[in-house]
N, C-alpha and C. Protein backbone atom coordinates (compact mmCIF):
# COMPACT_ATOMS: atom_id res chain seq x y z
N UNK A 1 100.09 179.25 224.83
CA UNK A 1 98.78 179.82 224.55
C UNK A 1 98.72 181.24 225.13
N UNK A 2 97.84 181.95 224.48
CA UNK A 2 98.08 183.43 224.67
C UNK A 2 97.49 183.42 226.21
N UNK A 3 96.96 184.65 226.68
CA UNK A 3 96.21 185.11 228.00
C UNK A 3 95.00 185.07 227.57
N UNK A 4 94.85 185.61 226.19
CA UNK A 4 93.45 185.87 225.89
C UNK A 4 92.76 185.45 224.85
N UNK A 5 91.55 184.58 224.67
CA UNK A 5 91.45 183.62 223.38
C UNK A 5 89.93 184.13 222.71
N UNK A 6 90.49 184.16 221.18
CA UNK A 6 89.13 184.20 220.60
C UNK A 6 88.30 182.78 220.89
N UNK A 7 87.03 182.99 219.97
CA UNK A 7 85.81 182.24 219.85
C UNK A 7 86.48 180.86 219.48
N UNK A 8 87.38 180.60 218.49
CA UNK A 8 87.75 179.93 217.80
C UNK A 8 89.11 179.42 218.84
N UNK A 9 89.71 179.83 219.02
CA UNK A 9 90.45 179.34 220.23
C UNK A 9 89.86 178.57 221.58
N UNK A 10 88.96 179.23 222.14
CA UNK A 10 88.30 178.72 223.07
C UNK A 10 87.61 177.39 222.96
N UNK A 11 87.09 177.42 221.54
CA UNK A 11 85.84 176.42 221.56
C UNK A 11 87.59 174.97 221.02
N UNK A 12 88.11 175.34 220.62
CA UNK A 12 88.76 174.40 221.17
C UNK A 12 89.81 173.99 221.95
N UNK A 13 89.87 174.73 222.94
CA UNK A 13 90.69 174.74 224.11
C UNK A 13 89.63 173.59 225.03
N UNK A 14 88.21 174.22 224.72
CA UNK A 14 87.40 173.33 226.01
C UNK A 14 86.70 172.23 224.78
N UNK A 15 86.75 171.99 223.60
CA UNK A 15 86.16 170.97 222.75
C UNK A 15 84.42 170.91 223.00
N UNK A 16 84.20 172.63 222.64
CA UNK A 16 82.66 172.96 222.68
C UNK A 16 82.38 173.83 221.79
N UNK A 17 81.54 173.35 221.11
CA UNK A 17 81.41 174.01 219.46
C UNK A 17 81.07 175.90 219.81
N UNK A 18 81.30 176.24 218.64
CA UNK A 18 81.42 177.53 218.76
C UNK A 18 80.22 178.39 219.26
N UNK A 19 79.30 177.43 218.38
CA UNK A 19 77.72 178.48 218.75
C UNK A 19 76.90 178.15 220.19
N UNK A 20 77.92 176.80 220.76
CA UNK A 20 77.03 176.92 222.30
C UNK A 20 78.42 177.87 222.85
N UNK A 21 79.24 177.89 222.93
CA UNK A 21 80.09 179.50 223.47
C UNK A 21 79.36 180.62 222.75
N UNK A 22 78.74 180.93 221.85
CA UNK A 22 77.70 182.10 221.57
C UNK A 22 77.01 182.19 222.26
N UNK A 23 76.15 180.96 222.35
CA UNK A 23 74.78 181.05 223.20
C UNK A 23 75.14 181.58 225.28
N UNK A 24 76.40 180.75 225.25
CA UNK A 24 76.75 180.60 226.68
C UNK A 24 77.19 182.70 226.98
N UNK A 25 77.74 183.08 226.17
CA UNK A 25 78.14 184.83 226.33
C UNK A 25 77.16 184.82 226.10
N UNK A 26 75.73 184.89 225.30
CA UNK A 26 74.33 186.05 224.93
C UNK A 26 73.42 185.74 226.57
N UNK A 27 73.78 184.25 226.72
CA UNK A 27 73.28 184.77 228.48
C UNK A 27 74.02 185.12 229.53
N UNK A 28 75.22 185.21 229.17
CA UNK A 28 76.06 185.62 230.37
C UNK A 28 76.51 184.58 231.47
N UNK A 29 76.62 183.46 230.34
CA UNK A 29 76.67 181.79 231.06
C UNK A 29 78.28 182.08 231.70
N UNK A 30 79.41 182.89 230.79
CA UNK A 30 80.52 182.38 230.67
C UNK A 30 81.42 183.82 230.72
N UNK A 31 82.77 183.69 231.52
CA UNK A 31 83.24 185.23 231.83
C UNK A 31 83.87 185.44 230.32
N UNK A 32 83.42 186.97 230.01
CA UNK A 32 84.11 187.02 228.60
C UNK A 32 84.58 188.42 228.58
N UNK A 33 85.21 189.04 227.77
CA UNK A 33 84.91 190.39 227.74
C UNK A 33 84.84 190.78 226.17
N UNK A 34 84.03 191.92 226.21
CA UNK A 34 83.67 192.40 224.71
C UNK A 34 84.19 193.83 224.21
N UNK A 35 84.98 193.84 223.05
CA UNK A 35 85.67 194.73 222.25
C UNK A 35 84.93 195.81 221.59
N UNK A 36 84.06 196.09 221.49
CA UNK A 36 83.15 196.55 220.35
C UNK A 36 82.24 195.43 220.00
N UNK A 37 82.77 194.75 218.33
CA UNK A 37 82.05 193.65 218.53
C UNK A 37 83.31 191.99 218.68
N UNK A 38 84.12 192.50 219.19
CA UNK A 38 84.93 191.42 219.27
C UNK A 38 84.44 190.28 220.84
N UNK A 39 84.73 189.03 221.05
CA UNK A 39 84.31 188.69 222.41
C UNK A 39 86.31 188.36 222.07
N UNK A 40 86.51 188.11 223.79
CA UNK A 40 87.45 187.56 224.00
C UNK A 40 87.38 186.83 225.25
N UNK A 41 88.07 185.86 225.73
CA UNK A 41 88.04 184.99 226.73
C UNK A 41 89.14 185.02 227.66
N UNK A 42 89.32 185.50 228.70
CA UNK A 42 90.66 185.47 229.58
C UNK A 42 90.94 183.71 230.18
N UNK A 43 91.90 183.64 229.77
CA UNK A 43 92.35 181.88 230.03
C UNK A 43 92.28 181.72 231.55
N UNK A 44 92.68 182.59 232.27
CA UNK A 44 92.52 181.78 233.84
C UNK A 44 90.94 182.28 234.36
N UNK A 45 90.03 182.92 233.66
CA UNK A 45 88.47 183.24 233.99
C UNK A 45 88.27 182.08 233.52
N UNK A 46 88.63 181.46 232.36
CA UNK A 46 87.69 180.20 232.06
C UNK A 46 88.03 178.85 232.94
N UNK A 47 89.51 178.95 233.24
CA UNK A 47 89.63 177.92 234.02
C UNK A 47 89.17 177.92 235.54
N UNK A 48 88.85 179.22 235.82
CA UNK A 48 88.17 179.37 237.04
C UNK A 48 86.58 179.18 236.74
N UNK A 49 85.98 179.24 235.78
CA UNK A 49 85.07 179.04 235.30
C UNK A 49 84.79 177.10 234.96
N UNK A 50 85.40 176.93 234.57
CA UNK A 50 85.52 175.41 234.79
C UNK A 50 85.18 174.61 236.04
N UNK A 51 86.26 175.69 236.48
CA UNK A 51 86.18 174.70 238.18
C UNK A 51 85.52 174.74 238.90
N UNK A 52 84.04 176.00 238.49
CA UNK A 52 83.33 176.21 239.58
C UNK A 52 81.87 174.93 238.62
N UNK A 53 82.33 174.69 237.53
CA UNK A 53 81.26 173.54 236.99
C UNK A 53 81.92 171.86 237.53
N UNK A 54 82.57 171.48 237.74
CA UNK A 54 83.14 170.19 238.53
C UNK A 54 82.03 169.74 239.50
N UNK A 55 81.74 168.90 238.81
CA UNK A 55 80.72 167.94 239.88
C UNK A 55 81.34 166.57 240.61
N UNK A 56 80.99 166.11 241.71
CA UNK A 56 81.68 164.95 242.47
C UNK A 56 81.09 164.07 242.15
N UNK A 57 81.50 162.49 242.03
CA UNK A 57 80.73 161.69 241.67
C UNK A 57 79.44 161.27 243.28
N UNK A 58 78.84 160.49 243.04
CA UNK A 58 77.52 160.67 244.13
C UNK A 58 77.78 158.96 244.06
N UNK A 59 77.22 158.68 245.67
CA UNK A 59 77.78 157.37 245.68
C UNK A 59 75.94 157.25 245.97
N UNK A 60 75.21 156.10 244.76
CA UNK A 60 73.77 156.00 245.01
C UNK A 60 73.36 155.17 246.32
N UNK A 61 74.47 154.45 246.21
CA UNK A 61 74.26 153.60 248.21
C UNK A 61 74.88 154.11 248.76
N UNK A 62 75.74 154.83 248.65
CA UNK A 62 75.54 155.77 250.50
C UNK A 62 74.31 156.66 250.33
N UNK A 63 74.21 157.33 249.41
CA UNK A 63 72.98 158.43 249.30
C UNK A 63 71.80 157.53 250.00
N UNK A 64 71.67 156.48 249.45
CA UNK A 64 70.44 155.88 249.55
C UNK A 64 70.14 155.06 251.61
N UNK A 65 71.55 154.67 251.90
CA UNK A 65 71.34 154.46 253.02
C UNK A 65 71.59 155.46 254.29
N UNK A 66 72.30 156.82 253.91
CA UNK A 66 72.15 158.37 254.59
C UNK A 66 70.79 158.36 254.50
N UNK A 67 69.81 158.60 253.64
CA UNK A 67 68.53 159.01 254.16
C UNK A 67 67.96 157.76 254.73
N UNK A 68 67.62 156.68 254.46
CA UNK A 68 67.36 155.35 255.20
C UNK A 68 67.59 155.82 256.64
N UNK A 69 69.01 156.12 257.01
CA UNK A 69 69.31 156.25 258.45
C UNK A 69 68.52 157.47 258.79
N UNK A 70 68.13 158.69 258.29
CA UNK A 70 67.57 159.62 258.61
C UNK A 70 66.32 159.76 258.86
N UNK A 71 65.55 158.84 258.41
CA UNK A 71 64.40 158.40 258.57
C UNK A 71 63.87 158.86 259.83
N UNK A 72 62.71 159.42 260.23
CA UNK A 72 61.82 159.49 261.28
C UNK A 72 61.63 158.06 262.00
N UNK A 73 62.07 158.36 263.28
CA UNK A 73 62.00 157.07 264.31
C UNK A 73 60.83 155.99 264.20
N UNK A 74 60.16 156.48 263.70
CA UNK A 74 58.66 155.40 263.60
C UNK A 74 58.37 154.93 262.46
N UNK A 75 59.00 155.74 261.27
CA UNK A 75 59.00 155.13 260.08
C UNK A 75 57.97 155.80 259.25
N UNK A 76 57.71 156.39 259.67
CA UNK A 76 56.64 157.15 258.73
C UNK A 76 56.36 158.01 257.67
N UNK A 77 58.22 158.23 257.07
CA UNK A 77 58.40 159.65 256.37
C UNK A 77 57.73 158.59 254.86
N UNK A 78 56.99 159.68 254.35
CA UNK A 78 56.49 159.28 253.00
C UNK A 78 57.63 159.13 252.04
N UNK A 79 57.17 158.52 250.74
CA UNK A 79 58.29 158.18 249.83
C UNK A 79 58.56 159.51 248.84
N UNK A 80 57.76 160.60 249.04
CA UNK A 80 57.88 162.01 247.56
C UNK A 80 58.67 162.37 249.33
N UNK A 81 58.68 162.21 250.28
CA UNK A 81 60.04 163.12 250.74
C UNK A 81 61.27 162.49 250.15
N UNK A 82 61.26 161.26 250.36
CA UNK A 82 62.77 160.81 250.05
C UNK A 82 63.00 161.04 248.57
N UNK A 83 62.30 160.80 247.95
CA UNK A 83 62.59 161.51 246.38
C UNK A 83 62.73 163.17 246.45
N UNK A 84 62.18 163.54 246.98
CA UNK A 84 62.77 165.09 247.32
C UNK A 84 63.79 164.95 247.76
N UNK A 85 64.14 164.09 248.79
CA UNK A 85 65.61 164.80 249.63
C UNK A 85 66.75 164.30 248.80
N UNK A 86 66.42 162.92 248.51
CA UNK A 86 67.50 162.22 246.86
C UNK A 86 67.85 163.18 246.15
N UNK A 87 67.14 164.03 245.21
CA UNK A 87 66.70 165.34 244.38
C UNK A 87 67.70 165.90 244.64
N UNK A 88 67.00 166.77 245.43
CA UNK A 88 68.16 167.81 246.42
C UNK A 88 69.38 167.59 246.23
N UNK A 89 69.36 166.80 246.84
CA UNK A 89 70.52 166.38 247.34
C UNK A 89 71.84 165.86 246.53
N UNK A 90 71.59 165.60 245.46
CA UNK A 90 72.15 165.30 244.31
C UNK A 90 72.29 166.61 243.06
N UNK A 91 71.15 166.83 243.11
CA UNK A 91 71.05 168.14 241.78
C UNK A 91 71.27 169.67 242.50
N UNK A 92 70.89 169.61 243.90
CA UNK A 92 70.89 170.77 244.40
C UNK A 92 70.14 171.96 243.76
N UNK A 93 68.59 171.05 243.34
CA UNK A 93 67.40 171.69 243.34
C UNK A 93 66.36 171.55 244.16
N UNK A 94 65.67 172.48 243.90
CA UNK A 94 64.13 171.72 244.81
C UNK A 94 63.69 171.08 243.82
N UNK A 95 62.77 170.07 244.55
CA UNK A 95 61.58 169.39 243.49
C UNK A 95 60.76 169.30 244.49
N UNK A 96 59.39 169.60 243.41
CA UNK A 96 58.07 169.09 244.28
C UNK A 96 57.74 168.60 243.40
N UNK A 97 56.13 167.67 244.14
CA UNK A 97 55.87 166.58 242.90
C UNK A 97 54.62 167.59 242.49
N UNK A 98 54.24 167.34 241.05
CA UNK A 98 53.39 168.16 240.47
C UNK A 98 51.59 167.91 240.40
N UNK A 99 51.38 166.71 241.31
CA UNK A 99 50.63 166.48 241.42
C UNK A 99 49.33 167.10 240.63
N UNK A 100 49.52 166.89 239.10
CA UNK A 100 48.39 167.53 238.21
C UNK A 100 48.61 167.97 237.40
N UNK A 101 49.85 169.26 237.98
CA UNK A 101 50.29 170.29 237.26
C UNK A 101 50.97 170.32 236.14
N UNK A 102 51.35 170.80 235.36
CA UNK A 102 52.38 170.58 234.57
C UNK A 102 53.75 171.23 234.55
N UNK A 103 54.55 169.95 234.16
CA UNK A 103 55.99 170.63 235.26
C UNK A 103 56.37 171.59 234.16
N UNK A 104 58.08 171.64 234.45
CA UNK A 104 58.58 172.45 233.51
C UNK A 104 59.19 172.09 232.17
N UNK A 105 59.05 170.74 231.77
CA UNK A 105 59.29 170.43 230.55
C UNK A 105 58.15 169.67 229.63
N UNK A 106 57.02 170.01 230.69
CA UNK A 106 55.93 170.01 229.61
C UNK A 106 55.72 170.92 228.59
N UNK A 107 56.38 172.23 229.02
CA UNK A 107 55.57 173.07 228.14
C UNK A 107 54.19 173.74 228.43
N UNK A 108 54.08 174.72 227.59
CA UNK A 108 52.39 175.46 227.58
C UNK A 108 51.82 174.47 226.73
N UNK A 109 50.49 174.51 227.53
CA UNK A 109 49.49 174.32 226.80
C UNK A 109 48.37 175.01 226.10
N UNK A 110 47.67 175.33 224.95
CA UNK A 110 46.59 176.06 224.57
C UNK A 110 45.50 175.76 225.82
N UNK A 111 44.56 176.66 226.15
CA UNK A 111 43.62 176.61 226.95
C UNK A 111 42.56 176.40 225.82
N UNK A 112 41.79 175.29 226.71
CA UNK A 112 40.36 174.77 225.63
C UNK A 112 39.48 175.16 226.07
């Protein structure tokens, strides 16, 4: 395989259709470099690119009995912490609970 791969090379080197590798270069998801209007893909950027997407598998009972043990001595930590720290801790986002609000895959709403 060459050093450097078109659109059509790539998308099946990694078995990902062509137009989410479009979409992934128009945001700057994915290392590429551009010719004019050519894209091209350097083979060890993508495999370094790969490797920085590798997720570990998550063990739900240890997760679940790590915070158990972490627990505040008296027992008192509410249950939207431990769903926060679960969260976290797994997705390596924040979450808060939206109490009302509307999250982020609600969508807008028209104002009435």
């Amino acid at each position: 395989m060459r050093e450097f791969l078109t659109i059509d090379e790539l998308s099946e080197y990694l078995g990902i259709k062509k137009s989410s590798l479009y979409a992934k270069v128009e945001r700057g998801d994915i290392p590429h470099y551009k010719i004019d209007r050519l894209i091209r893909f350097k083979k060890s950027d993508i495999d370094l690119w790969m490797d920085g997407l590798k997720r570990q598998p998550v063990s739900i009972e240890k997760k679940a009995r790590d915070i158990i043990r972490n627990l505040d001595k008296q027992g008192k930590t509410k249950i939207d912490t431990i769903v926060k720290k679960a969260v976290d801790d797994i997705w390596g986002t924040g979450y808060t609970s939206s109490k009302g609000k509307p999250g982020p895959r609600q969508g807008l709403r028209k104002e009435g």
